[in-house]
Protein backbone atom coordinates (compact mmCIF):
# COMPACT_ATOMS: atom_id res chain seq x y z
CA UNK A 1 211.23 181.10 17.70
CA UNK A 2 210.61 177.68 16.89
CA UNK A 3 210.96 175.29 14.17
CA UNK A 4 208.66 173.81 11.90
CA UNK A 5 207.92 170.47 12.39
CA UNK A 6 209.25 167.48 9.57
CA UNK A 7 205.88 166.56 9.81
CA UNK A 8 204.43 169.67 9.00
CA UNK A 9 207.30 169.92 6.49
CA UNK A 10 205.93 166.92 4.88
CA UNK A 11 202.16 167.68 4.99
CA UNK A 12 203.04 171.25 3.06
CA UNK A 13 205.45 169.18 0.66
CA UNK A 14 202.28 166.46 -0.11
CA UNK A 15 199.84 169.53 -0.43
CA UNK A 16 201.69 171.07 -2.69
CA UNK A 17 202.51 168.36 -4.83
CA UNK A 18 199.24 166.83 -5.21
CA UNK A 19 197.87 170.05 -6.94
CA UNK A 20 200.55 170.59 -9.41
CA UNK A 21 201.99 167.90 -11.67
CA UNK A 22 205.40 167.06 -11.22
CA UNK A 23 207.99 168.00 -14.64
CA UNK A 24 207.10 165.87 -17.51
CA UNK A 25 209.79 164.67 -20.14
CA UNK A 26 208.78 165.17 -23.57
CA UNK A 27 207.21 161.87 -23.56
CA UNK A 28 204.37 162.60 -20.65
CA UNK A 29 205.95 160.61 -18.09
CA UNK A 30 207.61 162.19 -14.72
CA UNK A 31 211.49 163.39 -14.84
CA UNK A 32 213.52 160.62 -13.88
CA UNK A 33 214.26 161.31 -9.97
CA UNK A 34 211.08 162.85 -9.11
CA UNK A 35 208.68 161.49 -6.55
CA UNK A 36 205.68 160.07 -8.72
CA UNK A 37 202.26 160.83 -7.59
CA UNK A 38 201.41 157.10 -6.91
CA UNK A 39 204.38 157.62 -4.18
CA UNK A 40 202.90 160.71 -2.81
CA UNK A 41 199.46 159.00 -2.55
CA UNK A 42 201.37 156.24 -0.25
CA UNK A 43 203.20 158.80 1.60
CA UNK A 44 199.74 160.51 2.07
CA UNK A 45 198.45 157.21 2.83
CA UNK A 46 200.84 155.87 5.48
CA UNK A 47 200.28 159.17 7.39
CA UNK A 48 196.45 159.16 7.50
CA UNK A 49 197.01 155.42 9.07
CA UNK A 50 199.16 156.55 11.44
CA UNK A 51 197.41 159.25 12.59
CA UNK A 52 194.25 156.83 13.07
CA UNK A 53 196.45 154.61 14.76
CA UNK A 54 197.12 157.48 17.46
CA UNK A 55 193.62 158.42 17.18
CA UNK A 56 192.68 154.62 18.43
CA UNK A 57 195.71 154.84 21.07
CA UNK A 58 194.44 158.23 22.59
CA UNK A 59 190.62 156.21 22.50
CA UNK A 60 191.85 153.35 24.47
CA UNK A 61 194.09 155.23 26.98
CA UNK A 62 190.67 157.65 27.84
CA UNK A 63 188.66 154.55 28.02
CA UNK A 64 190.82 152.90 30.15
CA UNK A 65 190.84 155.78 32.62
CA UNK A 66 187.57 155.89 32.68
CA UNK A 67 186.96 151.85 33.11
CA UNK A 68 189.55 152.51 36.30
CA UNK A 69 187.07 154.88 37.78
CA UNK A 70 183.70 153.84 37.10
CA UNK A 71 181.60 152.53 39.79
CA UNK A 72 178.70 151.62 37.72
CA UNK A 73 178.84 148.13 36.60
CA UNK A 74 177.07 148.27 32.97
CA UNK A 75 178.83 151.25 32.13
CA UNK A 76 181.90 149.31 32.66
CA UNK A 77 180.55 146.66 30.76
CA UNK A 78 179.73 148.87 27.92
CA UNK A 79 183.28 150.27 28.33
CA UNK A 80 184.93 146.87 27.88
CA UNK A 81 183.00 146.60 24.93
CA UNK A 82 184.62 149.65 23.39
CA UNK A 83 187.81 148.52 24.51
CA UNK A 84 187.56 145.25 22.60
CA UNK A 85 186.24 147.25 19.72
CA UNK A 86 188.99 149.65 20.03
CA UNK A 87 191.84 147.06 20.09
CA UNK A 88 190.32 144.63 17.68
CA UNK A 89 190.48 147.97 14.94
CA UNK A 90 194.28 149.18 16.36
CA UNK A 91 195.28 145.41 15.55
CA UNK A 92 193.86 145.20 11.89
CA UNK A 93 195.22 148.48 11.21
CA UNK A 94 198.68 147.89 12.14
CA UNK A 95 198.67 145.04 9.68
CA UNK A 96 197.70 147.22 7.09
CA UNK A 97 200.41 149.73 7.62
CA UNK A 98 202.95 147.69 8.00
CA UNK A 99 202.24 146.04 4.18
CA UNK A 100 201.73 149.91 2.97
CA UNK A 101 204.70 150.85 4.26
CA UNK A 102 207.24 148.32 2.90
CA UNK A 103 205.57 149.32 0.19
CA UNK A 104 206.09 153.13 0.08
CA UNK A 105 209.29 152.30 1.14
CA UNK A 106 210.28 149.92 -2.09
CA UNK A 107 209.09 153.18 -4.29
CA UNK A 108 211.15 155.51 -2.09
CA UNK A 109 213.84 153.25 -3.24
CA UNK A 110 213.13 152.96 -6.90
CA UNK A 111 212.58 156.71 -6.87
CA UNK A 112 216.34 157.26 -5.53
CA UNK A 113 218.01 154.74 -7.83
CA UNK A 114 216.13 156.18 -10.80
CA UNK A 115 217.96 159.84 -9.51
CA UNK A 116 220.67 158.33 -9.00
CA UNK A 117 221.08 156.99 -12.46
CA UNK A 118 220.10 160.44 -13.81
């Protein structure tokens, strides 16, 4: 029998999460060492841009294979097209995550000194 996934760990973790509030201290904000919802969101957030970013990877590999086989001159054209399309989004996107995820990953941080303090 196999495991589960840390991915699909993750993605039950998020769901679960999002719909229920976290523990609240008798003053409305979270429990000191709990993940805040603002750090879920960028969790959520880094994963959805990731899995566009493999979206656009899997897009460019199957256009490439089909540029490498096509005989037909302005469907190659059109495919180069695609391909500059294709890269020009996988380029702007990786800039984005990278930003999102130093960020995530400065609340990750906060999050564990604030439980470790507790």
């Amino acid at each position: 029998m196999s495991q589960p996934s840390r991915a699909s760990l993750g993605s039950a973790f998020l769901r679960g999460r999002d719909s229920t509030p976290g523990p609240e201290s008798p003053n409305g904000s979270p429990v000191m060492g709990m993940p805040s919802q603002e750090l879920l969101r960028s969790l959520a957030e880094v994963k959805g841009q990731a899995q566009f970013l493999l979206y656009l990877a899997d897009q460019i590999e199957d256009s490439l294979e089909q540029l490498a086989h096509e005989a037909d001159s302005s469907h190659g054209a059109f495919l180069c097209k695609v391909l500059g399309m294709y890269s020009s989004q996988l380029e702007s996107k990786h800039q984005g995550l990278g930003d999102k995820i130093a960020e995530t990953c400065q609340e990750v941080y906060v999050t564990v000194r604030e439980y470790d303090l507790v």
